[in-house]
Protein backbone atom coordinates (compact mmCIF):
# COMPACT_ATOMS: atom_id res chain seq x y z
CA UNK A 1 -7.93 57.06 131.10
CA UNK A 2 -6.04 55.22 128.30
CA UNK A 3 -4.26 57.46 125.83
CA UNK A 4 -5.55 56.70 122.43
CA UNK A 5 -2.32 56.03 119.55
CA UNK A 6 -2.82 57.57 116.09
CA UNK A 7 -3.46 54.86 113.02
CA UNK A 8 -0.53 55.13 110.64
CA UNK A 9 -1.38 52.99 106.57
CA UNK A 10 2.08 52.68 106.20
CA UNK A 11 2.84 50.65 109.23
CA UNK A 12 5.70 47.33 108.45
CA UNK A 13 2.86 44.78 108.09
CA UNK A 14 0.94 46.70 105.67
CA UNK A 15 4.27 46.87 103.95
CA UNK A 16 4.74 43.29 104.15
CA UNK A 17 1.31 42.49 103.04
CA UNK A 18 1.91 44.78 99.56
CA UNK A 19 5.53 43.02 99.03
CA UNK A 20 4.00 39.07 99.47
CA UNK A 21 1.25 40.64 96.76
CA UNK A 22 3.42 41.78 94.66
CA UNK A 23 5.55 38.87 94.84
CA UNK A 24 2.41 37.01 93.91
CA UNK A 25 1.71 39.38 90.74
CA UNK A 26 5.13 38.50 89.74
CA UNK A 27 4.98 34.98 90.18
CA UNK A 28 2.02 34.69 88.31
CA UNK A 29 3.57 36.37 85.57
CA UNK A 30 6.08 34.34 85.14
CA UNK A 31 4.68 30.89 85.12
CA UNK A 32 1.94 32.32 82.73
CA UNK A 33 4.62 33.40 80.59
CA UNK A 34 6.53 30.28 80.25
CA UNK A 35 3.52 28.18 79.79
CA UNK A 36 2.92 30.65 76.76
CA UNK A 37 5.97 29.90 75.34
CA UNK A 38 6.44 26.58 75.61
CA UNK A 39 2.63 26.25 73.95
CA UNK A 40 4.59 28.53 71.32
CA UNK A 41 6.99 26.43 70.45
CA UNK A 42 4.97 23.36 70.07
CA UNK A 43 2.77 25.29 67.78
CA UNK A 44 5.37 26.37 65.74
CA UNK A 45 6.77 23.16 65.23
CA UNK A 46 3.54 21.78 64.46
CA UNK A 47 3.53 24.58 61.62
CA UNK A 48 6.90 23.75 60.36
CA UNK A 49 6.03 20.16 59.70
CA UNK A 50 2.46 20.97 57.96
CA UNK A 51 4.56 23.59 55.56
CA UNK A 52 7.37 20.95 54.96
CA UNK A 53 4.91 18.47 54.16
CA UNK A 54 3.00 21.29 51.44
CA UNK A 55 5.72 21.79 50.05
CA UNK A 56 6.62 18.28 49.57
CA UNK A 57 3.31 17.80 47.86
CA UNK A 58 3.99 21.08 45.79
CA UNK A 59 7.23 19.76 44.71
CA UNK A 60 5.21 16.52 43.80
CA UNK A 61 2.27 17.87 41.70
CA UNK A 62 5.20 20.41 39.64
CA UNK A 63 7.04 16.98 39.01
CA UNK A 64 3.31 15.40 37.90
CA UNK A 65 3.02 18.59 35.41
CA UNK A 66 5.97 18.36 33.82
CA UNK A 67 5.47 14.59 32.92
CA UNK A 68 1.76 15.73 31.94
CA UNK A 69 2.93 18.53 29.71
CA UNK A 70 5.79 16.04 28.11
CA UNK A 71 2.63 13.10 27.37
CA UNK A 72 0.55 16.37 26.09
CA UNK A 73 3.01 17.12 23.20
CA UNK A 74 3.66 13.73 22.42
CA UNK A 75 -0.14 13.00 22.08
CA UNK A 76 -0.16 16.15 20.01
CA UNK A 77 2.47 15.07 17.58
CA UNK A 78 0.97 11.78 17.71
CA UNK A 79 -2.68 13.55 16.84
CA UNK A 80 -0.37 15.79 13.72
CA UNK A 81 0.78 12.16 12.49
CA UNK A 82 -2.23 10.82 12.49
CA UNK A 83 -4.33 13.70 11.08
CA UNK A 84 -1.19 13.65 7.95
CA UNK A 85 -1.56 9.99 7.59
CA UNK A 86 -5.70 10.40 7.24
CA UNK A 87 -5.31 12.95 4.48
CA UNK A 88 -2.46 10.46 2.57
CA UNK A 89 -5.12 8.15 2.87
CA UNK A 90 -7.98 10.04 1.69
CA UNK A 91 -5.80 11.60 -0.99
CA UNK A 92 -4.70 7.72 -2.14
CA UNK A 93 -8.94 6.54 -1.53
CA UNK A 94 -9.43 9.44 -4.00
CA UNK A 95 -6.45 8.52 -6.86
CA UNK A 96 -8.08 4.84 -6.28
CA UNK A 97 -11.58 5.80 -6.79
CA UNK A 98 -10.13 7.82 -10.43
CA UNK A 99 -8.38 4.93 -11.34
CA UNK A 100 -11.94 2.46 -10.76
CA UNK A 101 -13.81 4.89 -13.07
CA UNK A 102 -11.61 5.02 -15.95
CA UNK A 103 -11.45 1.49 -15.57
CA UNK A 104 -15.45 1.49 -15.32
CA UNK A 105 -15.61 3.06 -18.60
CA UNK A 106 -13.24 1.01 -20.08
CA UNK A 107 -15.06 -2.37 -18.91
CA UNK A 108 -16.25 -3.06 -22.44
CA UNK A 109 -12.89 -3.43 -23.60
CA UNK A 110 -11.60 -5.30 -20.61
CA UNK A 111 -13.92 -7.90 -20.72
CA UNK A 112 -13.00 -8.31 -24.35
CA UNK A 113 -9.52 -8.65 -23.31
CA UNK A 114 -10.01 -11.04 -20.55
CA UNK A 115 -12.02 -13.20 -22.69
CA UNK A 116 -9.15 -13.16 -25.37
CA UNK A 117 -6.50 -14.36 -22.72
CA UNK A 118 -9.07 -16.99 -20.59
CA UNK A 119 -9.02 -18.41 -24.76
CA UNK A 120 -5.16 -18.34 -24.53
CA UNK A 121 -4.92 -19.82 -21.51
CA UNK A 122 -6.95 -22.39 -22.04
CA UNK A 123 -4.96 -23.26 -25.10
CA UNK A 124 -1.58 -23.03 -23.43
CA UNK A 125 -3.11 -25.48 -20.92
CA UNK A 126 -4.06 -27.84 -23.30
CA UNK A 127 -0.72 -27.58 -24.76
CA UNK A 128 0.80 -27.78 -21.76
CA UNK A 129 -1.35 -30.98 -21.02
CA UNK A 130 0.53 -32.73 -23.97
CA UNK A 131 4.02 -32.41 -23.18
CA UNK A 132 5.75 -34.81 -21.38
CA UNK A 133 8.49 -33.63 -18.95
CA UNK A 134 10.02 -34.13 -15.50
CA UNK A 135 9.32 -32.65 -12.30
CA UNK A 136 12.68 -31.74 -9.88
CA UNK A 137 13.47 -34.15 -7.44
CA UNK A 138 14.14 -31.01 -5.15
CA UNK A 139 10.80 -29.02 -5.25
CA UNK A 140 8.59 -28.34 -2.62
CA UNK A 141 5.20 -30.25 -1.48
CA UNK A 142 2.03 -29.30 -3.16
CA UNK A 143 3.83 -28.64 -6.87
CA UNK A 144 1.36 -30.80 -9.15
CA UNK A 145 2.75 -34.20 -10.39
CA UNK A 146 0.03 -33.85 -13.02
CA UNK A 147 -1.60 -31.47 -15.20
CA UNK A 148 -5.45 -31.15 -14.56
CA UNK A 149 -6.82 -29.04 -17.89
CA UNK A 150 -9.73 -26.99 -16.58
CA UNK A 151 -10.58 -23.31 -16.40
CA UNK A 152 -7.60 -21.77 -15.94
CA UNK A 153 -9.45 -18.91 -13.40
CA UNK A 154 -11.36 -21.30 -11.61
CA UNK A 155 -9.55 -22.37 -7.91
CA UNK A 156 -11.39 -23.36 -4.95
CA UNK A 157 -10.19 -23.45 -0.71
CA UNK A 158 -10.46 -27.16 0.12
CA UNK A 159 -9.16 -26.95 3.29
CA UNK A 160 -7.42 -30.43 2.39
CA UNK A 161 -3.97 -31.33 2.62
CA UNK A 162 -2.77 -34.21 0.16
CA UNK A 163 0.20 -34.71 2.30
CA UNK A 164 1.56 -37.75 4.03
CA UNK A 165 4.33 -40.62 2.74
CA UNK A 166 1.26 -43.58 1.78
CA UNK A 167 -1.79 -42.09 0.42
CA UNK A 168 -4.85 -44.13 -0.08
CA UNK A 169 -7.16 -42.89 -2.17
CA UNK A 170 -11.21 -44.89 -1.91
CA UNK A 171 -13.11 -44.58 -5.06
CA UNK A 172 -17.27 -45.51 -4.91
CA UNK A 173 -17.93 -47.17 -8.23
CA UNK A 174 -21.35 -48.33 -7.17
CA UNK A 175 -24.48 -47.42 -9.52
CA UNK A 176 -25.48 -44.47 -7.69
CA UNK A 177 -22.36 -42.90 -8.72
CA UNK A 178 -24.07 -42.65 -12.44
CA UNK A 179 -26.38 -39.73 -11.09
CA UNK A 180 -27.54 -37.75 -8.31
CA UNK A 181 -31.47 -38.82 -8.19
CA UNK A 182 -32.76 -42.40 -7.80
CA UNK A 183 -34.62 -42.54 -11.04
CA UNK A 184 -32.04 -41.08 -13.38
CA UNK A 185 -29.81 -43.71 -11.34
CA UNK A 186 -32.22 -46.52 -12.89
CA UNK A 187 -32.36 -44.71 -15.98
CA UNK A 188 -29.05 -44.89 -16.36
CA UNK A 189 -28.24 -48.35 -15.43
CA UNK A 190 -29.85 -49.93 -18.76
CA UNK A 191 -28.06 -47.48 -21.21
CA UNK A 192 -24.50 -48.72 -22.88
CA UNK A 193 -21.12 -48.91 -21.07
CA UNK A 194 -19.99 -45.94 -23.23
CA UNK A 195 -22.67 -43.50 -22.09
CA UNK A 196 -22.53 -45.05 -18.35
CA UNK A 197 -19.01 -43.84 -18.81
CA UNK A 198 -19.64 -40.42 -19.98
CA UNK A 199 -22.05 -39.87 -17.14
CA UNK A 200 -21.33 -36.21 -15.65
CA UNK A 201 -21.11 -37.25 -11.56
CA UNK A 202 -18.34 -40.31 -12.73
CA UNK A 203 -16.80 -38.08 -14.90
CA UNK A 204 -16.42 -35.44 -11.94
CA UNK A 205 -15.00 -38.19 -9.79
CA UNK A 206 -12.95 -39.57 -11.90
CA UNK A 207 -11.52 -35.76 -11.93
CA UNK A 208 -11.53 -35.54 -8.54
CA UNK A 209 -9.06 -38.38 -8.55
CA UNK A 210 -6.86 -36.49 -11.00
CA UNK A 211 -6.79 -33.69 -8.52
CA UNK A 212 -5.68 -35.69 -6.04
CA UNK A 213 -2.75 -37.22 -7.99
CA UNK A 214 -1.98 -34.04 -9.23
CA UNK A 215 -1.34 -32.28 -5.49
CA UNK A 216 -0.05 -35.52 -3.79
CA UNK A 217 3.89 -35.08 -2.30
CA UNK A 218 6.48 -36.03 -5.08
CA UNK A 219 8.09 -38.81 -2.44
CA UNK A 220 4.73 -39.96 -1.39
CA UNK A 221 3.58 -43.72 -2.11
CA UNK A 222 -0.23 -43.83 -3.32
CA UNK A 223 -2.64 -46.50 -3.98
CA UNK A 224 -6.58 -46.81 -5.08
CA UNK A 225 -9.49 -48.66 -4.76
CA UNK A 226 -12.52 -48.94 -6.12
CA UNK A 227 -15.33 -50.47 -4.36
CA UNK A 228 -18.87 -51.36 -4.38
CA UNK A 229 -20.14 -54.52 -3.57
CA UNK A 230 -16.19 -56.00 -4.02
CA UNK A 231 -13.17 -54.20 -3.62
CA UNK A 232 -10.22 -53.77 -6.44
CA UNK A 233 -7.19 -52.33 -6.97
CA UNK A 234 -7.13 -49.61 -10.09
CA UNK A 235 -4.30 -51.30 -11.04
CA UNK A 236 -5.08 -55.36 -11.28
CA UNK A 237 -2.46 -57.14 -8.74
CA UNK A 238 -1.25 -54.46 -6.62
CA UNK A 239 -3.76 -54.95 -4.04
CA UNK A 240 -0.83 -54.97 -1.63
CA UNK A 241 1.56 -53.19 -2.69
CA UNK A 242 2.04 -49.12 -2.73
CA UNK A 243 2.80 -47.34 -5.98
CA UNK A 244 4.68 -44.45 -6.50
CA UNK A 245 4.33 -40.77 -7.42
CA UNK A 246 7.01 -40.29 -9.45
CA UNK A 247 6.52 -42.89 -11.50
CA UNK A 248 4.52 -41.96 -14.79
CA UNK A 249 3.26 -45.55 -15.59
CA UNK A 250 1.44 -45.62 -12.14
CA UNK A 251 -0.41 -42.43 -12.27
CA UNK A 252 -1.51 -42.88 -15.73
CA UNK A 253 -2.38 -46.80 -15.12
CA UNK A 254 -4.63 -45.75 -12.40
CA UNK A 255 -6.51 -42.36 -14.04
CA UNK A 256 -6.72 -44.84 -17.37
CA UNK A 257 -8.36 -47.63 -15.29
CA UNK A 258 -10.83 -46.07 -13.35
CA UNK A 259 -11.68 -44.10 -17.03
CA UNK A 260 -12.46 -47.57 -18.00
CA UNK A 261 -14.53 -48.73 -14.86
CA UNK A 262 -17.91 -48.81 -15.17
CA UNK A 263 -20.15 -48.20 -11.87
CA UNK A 264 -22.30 -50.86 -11.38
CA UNK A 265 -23.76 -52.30 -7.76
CA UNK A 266 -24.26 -51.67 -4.65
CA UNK A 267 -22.00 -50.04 -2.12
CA UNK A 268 -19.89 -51.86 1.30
CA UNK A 269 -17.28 -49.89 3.04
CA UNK A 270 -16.26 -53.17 5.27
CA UNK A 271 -14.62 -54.81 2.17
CA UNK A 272 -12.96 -51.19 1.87
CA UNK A 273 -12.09 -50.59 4.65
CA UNK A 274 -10.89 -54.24 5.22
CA UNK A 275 -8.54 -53.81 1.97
CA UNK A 276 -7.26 -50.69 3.31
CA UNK A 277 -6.53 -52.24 6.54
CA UNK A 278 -4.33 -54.92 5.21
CA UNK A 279 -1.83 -52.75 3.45
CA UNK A 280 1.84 -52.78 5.09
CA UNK A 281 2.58 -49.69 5.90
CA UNK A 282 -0.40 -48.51 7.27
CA UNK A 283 -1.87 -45.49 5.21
CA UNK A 284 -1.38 -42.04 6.76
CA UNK A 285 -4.06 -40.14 4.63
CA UNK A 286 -7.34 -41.80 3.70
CA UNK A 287 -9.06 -40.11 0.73
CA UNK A 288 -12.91 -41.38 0.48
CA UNK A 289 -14.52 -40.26 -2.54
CA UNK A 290 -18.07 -41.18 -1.96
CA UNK A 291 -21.52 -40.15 -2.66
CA UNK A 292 -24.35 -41.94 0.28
CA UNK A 293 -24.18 -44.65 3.15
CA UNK A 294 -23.67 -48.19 2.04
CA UNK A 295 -26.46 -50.98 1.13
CA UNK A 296 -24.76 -53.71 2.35
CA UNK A 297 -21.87 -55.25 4.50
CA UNK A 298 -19.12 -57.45 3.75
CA UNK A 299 -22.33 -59.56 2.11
CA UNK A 300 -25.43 -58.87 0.42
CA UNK A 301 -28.45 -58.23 2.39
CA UNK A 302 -31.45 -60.45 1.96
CA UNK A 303 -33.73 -57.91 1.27
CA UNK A 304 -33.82 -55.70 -2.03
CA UNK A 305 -35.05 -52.59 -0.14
CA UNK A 306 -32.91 -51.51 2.93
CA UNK A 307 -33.79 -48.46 5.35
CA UNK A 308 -31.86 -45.47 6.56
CA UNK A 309 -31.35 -46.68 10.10
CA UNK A 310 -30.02 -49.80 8.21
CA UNK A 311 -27.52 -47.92 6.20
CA UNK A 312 -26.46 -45.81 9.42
CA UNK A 313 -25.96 -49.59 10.82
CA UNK A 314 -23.86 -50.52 8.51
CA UNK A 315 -21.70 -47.44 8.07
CA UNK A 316 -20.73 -47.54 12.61
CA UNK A 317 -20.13 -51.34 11.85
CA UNK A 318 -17.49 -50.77 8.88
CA UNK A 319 -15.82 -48.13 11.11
CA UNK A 320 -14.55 -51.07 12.88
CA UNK A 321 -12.56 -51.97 10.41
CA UNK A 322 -10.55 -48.74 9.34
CA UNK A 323 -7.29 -48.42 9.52
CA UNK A 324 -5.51 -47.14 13.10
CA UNK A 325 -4.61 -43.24 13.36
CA UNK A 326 -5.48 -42.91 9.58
CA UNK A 327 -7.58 -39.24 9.08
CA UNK A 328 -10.35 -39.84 6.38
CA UNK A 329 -10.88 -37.04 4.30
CA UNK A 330 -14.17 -37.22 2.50
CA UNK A 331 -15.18 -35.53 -0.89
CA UNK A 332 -18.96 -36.52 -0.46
CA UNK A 333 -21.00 -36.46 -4.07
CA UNK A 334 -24.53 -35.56 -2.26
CA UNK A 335 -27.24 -38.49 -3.22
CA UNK A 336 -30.76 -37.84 -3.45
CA UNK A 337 -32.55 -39.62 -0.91
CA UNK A 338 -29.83 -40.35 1.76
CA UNK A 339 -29.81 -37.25 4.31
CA UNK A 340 -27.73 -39.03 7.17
CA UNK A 341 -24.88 -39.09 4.75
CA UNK A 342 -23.35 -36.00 5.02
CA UNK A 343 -23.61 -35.50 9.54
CA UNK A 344 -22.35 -38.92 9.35
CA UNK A 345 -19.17 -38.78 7.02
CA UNK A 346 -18.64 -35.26 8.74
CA UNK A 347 -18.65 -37.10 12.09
CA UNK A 348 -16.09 -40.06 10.52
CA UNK A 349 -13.65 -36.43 9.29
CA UNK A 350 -13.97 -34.82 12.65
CA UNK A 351 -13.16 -37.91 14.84
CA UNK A 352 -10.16 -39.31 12.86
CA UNK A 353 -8.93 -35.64 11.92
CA UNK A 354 -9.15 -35.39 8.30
CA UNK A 355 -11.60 -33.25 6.40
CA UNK A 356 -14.75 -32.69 5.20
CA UNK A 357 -15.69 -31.41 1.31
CA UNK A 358 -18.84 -31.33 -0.45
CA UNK A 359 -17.77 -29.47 -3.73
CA UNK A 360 -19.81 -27.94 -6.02
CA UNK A 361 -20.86 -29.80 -9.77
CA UNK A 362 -17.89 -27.61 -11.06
CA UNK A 363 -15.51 -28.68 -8.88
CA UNK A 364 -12.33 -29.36 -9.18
């Protein structure tokens, strides 16, 4: 019979068996280890960037404040400056309002006083109208040539300029220039010469002219027509020649002739404007003084009663014959009756770049 050997735990391959599994602990161990730090140290990097970039935004929104807080005070000095300058204002509204009621109560007296000196004036400008003087050869534009006696607080915005080096100025002297209505017109037309001259709407053109004398360029070269069914000179033989600002006899010769012209006829711009278009140099500011469309062309019509589409006719046919690049300023006398006039002389200001003026019956 076999003899039986004892069992012994701690034998050599039990031994091995515990070393390869410790081994295998230890291994573990490490490579667990190192994976941990390596994870570590990406983390941490990842944590150093995200703080570097938080602060950089810190940094950034301290920067913003301080140019906040620096636009704050200025906005607050600006508001102090403004609030001061509100309560100068109010303070100088106040001393204003003071002043308005003392001069309130005191109205009586000042209308007194500005009647008293309108008086004066008007006797200085009378006065003034009777002296005879020179103007300097080196003043300005615009600085009146001739005295217009009027009420001395009365000025009006024309929008006009009286400007240019040959000035033509185109008087109506028809009959309707004797009133504004069609039966005063006929009304008018069988009383004397004397009270034909003395009728209020000639008498305002005639001032009209006056203005325009008075304002026109002290080197400028002038000349007027008159014109109704014919066309004249105010001066008799200068039909082509250009008179001269500065010179006293041709002002006065033309203001005393059309003082002496009596309107009478009917009315054709083509003669007019034919006239006009003949002068050498060509005009370079057209001044029509008119009050309605014409009644005839360069003859006169067959029939004693013409229409408005007629009249319109006649006014696009004597546009033919203005002169080239000349504006046309118009100072239209409204006529009772004629309702095209003014879109169409408005039209004739627009398209050749002059003006437009319908003034009132105090005017100029």
């Amino acid at each position: 019979m076999a003899k039986r050997r004892d069992f012994n735990v701690f034998s050599l391959s039990f031994l091995d068996i515990m070393s390869c599994g410790f081994g295998a602990v230890i291994l573990i161990y490490i490579i667990i280890n190192h994976a941990t730090e390596t994870t570590s140290q990406e983390i941490n990097t990842q944590l150093l960037a995200e703080i570097k970039r938080y602060e950089e935004q810190v940094k950034d929104a301290q920067e913003n404040l301080i140019v906040l807080k620096n636009t704050a005070e200025e906005k607050e000095d600006e508001i102090v400056t403004t609030e001061e300058m509100a309560v100068r204002l109010i303070e100088t509204i106040k001393a204003l309002e003071a002043e308005l009621a003392l001069l309130l109560e005191d109205g009586a007296s000042q209308n007194e006083s500005i009647e008293d000196l309108k008086s004066e004036l008007k006797d200085l400008e009378l006065e003034a109208a009777n002296l005879e003087g020179a103007v300097s050869a080196d003043e300005t534009v615009g600085t009146a040539l001739r005295t217009v006696v009027g009420e001395g607080d009365r000025q009006y915005l024309t929008g006009m300029k009286v400007g240019g080096q040959h000035i033509l100025i185109l008087l109506d002297a028809s009959a309707s220039m004797l009133d504004n209505t069609i039966v005063n017109v006929i009304r008018r037309r069988n009383l004397s010469e004397e009270e034909k001259l003395a009728s209020p709407k000639w008498q305002r053109a005639v001032a009209t002219v006056e203005w325009i004398t008075a304002n026109m360029p002290k080197d400028a070269n002038f000349q007027l027509f008159t014109f109704n069914a014919d066309t004249q000179p105010a001066i008799e033989g200068t039909e082509s020649d250009w008179l001269k600002a500065t010179e006293r006899a041709d002002t006065d010769g033309v203001i005393e002739s059309i003082s002496e012209t009596v309107p009478t006829g009917g009315t054709s711009l083509h003669n007019a404007f034919a006239l006009a278009r003949n002068l050498e140099p060509q005009p370079d500011n057209i001044f029509l003084i008119v009050d309605s469309l014409p009644t005839m062309g360069v003859e006169a019509p067959r029939r004693s009663v013409i229409e408005s589409r007629d009249r319109v006719e006649l006014f696009s046919r004597s546009l033919e014959l203005l002169p080239n690049a000349s504006p046309v300023n118009v100072i239209l006398f409204p006529m009772e009756g004629d309702p095209v006039a003014a879109p169409s002389y408005w039209k004739l200001a627009q398209v050749t770049g002059g003006s437009f003026l319908s003034p009132p019956e105090d005017w100029p």
